[in-house]
Protein backbone atom coordinates (compact mmCIF):
# COMPACT_ATOMS: atom_id res chain seq x y z
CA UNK A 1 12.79 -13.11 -14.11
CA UNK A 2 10.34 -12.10 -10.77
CA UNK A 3 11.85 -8.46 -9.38
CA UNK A 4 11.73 -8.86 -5.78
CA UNK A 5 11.07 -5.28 -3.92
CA UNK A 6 10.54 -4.85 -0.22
CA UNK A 7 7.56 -3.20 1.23
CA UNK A 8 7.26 -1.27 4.70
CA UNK A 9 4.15 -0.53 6.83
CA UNK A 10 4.95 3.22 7.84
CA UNK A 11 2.76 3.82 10.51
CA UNK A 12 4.19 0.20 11.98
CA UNK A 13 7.06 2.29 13.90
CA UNK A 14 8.50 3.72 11.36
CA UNK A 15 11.16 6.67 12.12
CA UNK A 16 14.23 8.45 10.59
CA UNK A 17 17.15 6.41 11.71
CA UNK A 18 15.63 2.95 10.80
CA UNK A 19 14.19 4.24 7.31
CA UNK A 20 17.37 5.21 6.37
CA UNK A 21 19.54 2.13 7.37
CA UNK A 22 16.76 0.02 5.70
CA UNK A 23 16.72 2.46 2.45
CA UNK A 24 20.31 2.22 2.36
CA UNK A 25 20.22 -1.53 2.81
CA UNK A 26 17.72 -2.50 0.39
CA UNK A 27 19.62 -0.62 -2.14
CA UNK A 28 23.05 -2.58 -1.29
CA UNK A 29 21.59 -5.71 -1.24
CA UNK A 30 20.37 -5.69 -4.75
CA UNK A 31 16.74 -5.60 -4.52
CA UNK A 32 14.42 -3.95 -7.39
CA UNK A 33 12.38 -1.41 -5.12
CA UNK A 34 11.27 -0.38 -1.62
CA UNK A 35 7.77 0.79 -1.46
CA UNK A 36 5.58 1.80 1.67
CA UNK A 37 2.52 2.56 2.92
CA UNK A 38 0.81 6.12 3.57
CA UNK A 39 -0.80 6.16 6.70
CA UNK A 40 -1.47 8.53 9.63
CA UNK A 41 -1.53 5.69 12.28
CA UNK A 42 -2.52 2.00 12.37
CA UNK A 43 -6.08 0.78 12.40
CA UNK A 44 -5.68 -0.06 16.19
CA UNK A 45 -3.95 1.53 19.28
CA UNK A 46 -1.60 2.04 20.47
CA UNK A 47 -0.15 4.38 18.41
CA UNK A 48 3.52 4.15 17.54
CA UNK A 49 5.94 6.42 15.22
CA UNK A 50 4.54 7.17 11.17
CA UNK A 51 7.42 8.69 9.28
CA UNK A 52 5.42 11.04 6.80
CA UNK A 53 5.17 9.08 3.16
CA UNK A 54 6.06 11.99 0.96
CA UNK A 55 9.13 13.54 3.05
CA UNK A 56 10.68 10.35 3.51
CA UNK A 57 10.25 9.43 0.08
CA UNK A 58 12.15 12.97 -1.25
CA UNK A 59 14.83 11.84 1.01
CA UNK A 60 15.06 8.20 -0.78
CA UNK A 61 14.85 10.00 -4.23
CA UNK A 62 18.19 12.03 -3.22
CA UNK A 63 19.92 9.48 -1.17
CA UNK A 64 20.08 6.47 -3.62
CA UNK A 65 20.62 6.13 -7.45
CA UNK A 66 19.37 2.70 -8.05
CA UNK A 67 15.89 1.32 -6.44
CA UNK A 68 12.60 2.26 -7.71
CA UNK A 69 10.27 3.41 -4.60
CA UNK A 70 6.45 4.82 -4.22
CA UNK A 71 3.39 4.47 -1.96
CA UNK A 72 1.23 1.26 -2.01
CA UNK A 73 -0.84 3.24 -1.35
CA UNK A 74 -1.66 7.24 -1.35
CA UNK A 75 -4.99 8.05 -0.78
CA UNK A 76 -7.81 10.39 -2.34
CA UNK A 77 -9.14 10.68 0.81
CA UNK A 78 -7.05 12.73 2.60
CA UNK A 79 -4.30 13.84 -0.35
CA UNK A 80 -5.86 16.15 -2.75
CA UNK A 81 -4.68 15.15 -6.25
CA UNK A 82 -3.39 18.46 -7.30
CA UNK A 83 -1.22 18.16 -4.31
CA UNK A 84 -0.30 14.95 -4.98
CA UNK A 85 0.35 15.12 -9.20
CA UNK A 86 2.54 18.16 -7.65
CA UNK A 87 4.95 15.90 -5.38
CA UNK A 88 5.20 13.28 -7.38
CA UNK A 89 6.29 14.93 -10.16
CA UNK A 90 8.95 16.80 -8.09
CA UNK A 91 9.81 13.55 -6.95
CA UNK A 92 10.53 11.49 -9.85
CA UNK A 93 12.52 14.29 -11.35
CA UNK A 94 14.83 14.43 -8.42
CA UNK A 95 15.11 10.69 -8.46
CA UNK A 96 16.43 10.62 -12.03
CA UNK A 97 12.65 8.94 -13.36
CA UNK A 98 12.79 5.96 -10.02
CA UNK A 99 9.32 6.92 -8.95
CA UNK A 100 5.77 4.43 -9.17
CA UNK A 101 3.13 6.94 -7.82
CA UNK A 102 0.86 4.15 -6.54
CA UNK A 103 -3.01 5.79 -5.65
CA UNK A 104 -6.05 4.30 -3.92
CA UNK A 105 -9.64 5.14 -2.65
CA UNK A 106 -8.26 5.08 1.40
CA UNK A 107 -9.97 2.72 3.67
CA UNK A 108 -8.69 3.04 6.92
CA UNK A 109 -11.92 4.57 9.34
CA UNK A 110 -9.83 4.99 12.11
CA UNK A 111 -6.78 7.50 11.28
CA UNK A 112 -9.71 9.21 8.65
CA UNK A 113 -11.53 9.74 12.44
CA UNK A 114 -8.52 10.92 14.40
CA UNK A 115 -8.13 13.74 11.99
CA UNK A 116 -10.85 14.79 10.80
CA UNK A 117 -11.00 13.17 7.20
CA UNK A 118 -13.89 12.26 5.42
CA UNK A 119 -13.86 8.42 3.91
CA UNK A 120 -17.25 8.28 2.44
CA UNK A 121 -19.04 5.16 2.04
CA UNK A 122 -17.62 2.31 -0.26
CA UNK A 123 -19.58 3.31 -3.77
CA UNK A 124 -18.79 7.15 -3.24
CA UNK A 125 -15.34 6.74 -2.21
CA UNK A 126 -14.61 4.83 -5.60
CA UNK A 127 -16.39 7.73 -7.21
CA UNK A 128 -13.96 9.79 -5.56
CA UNK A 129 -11.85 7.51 -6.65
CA UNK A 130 -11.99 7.62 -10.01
CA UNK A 131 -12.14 12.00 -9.60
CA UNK A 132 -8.76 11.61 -8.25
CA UNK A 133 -7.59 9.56 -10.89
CA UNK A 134 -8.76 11.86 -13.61
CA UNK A 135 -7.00 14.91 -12.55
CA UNK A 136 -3.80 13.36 -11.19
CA UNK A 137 -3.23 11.78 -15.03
CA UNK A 138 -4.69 15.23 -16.86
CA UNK A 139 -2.46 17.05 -14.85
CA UNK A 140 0.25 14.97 -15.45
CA UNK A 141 0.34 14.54 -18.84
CA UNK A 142 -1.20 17.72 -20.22
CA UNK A 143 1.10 20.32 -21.21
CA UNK A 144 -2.06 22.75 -21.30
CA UNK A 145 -3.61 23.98 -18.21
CA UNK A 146 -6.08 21.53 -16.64
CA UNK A 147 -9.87 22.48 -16.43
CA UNK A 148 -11.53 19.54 -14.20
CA UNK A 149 -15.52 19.86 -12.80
CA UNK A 150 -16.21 16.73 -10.40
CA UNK A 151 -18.39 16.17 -7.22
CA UNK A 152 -15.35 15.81 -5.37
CA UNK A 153 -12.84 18.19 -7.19
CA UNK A 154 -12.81 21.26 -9.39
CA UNK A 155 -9.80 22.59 -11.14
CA UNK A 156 -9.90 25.87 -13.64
CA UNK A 157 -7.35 26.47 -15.55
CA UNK A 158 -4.81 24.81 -13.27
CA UNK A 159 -0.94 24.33 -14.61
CA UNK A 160 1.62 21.79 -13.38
CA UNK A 161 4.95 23.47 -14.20
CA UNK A 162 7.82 22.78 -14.02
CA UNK A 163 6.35 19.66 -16.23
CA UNK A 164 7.35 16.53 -15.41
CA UNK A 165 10.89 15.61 -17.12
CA UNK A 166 9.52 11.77 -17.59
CA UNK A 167 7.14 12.60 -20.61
CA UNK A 168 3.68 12.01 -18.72
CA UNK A 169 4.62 11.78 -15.21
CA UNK A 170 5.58 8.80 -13.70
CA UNK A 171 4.49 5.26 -13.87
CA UNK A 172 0.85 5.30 -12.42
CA UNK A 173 0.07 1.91 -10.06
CA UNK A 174 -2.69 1.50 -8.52
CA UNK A 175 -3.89 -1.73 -6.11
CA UNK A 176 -6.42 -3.98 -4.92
CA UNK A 177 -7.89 -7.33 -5.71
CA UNK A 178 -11.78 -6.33 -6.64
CA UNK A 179 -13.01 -7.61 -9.25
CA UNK A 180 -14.83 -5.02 -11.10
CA UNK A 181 -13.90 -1.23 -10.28
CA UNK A 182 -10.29 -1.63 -9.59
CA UNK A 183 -9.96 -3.45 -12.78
CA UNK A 184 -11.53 -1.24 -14.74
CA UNK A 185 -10.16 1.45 -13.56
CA UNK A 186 -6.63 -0.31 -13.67
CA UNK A 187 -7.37 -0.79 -17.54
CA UNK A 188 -7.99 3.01 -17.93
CA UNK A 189 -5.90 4.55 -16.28
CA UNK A 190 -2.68 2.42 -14.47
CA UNK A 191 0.61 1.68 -15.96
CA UNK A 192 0.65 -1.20 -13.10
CA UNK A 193 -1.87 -3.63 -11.38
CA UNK A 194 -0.27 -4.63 -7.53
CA UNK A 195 -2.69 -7.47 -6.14
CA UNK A 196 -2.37 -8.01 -2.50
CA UNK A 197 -2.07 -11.13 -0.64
CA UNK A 198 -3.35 -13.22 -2.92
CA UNK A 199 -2.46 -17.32 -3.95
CA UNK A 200 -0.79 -18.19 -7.06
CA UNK A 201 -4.30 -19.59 -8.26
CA UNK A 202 -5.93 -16.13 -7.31
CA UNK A 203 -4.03 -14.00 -8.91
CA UNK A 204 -3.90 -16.22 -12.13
CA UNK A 205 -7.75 -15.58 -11.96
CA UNK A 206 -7.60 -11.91 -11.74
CA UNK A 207 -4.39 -11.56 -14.46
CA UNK A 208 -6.55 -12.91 -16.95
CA UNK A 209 -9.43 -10.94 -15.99
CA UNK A 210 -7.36 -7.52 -16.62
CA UNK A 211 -5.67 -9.13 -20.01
CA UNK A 212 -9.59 -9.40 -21.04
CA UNK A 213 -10.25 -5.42 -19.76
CA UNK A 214 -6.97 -4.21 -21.29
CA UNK A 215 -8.24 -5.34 -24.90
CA UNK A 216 -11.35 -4.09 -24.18
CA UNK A 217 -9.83 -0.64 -23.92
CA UNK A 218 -7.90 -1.44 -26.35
CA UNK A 219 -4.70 -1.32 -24.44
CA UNK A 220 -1.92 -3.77 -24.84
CA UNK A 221 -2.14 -6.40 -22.27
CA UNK A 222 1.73 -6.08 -21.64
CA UNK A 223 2.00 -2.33 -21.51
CA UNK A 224 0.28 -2.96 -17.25
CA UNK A 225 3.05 -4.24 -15.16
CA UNK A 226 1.67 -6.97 -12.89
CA UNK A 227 2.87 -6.77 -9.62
CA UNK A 228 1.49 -8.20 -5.84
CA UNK A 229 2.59 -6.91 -2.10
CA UNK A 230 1.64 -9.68 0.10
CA UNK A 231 3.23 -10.57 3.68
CA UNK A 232 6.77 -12.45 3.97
CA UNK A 233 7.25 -14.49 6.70
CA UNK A 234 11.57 -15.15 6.28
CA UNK A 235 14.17 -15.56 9.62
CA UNK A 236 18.27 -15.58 9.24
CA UNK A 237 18.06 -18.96 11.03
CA UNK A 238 15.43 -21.63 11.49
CA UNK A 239 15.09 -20.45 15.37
CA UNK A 240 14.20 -16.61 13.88
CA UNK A 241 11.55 -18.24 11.25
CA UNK A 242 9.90 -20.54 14.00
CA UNK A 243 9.83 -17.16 16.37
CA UNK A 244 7.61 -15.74 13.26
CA UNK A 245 5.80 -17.91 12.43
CA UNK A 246 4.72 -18.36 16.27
CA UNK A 247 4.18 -14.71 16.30
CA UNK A 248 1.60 -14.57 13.68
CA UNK A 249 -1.07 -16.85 15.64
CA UNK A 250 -0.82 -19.29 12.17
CA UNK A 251 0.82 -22.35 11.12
CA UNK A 252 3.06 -22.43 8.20
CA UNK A 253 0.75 -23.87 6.12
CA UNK A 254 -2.31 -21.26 7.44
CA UNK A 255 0.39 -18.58 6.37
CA UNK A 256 0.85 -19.69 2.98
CA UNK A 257 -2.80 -20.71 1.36
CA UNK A 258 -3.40 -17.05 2.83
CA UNK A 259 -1.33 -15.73 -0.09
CA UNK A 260 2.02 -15.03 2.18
CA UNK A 261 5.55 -15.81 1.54
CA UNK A 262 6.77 -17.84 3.91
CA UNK A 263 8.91 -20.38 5.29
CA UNK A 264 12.64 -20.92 4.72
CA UNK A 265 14.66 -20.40 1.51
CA UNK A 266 14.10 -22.98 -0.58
CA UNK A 267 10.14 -23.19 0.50
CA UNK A 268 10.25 -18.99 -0.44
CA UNK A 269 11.81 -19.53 -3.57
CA UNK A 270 9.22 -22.04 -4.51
CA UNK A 271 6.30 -19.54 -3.89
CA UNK A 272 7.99 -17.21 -6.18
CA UNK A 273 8.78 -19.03 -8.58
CA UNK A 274 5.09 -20.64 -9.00
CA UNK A 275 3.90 -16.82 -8.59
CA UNK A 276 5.95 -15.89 -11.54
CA UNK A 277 4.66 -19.21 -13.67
CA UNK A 278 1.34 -17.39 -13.45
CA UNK A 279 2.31 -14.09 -14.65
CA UNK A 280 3.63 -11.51 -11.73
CA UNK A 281 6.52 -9.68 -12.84
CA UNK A 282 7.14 -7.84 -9.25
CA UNK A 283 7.20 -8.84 -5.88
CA UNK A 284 6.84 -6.56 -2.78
CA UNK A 285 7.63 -8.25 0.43
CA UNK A 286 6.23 -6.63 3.50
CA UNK A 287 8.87 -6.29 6.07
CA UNK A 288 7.31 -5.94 9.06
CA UNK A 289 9.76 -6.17 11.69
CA UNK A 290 11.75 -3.17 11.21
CA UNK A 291 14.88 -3.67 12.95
CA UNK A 292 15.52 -7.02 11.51
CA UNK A 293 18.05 -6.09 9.25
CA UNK A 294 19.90 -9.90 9.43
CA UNK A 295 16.91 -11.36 7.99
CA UNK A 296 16.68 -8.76 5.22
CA UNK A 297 20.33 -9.64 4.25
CA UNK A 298 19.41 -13.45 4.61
CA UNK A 299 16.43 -12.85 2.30
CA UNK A 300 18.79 -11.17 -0.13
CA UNK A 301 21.09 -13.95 -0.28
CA UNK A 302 17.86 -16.35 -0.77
CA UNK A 303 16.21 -15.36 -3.19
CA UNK A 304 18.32 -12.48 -5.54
């Protein structure tokens, strides 16, 4: 059966009081996860509140005992992996083993410009990348001390203690819908694959793809998790979906071959369930209107 998670854009006004009534919502209501993203700021002004991605998440990981949680997605570019194999192993112990550490390349120039980060161009930020990648998982699941030479990062004789109490670290995710890097690197090194905002017949595409890499490396295709964030366009009422919908610039039907969830209960349920025919396992809907809490219970009651 498709686990439905919810998703949160952090730097879309995100603050302490309505992270924790949606944290401890999300965890009522039944659903699988509640993931988020790690950003500074959004990609335009004006800026608005960003709730830092790893404090909020230690106070999730002590404040629930259910949901599984992580970043879609924390980046290389301005998180140092030794720093970030450190909190997310801290993390996941004091959640009890709940934590996906979810990693990517970064990509957004403007908050990398604001302070002071360096991006790199496409090809050298996948190198990067792929640097990151490497020392976060040696680090991780090496009860030696890690020795690591790179371009981008050099570790001598570095230890990770306390070790991790989830043998290896926790579940390693990582995102994107390329077609030849992020696969391959997905097949190396990820215990998940999250597409994002793609159509049933696009992800089908790219699952198949990975089942081909994952035998390559000689990986079972089931041991990756397949998952997909992708927008969700859901109201408590008809006259709250219609305000949505009209918000977004798009028709229904503009929202939906654009990979997005969208429309009323029956219509959502019908996405998912065509989604899942093709082989996704998890669903993270991105909530973007944080103070809609009646149309996060409505979506409960649609589609657990």
């Amino acid at each position: 059966m498709l686990e439905v998670a919810i998703m949160l854009e952090g730097q879309n006004g995100l603050t302490w009081p309505r992270w924790q009534k949606i944290v401890r919502l999300v965890e009522e209501l039944g659903f699988v996860g509640l993931y988020r993203s790690d950003h500074f700021t959004n990609a335009n002004s004006p800026d608005i509140e960003s709730l830092e991605l790893w404090v909020s998440l230690t106070w999730l990981a002590c404040n629930t005992s259910r949901i599984e949680f992580g970043p879609l997605v924390t980046p290389f570019s301005f998180r140092h992996p030794a720093f970030t194999a450190r909190m997310a192993s801290a993390v996941d112990d004091l959640s009890n083993g709940r934590l996906t550490l979810g990693l990517g390349g970064g990509w957004q120039e403007r908050e990398h410009h604001l302070f002071g980060f360096d991006l790199l161009d496409v090809r050298e930020r996948f190198d990067r990348f792929e640097e990151g990648m490497q020392v976060v998982t040696q680090l991780l699941k090496s009860d030696q001390p890690v020795s690591f030479n790179g371009k981008y990062f050099q570790l001598r004789e570095a230890p990770l203690l306390p070790r991790p109490q989830r043998s290896g670290g926790p579940r390693i995710l990582i995102g994107g819908n390329g077609h030849k890097r992020t696969p391959e690197f997905v097949a190396r090194y990820a215990d998940e694959w999250n597409a994002v905002y793609l159509s049933s017949a696009e992800f089908k595409k790219l699952n198949t793809q990975l089942d081909d890499l994952l035998i390559k490396e000689k990986r079972a295709p089931k041991s990756v998790r397949r998952s997909m964030m992708t927008g969700c366009i859901f109201g408590h009422n008809d006259s709250a979906l219609k305000q949505k919908i009209e918000s977004t610039g798009n028709t229904l039907e503009q929202l939906q071959a654009d990979g997005a969830v969208a429309g009323n209960a029956s219509q959502v349920k019908d996405q998912l369930n065509e989604l899942e025919a093709h082989g996704l396992q998890r669903v993270m809907l991105q909530w973007l209107d944080l103070d809609d809490l009646a149309g996060l219970e409505a979506l409960a009651k649609a589609v657990l």
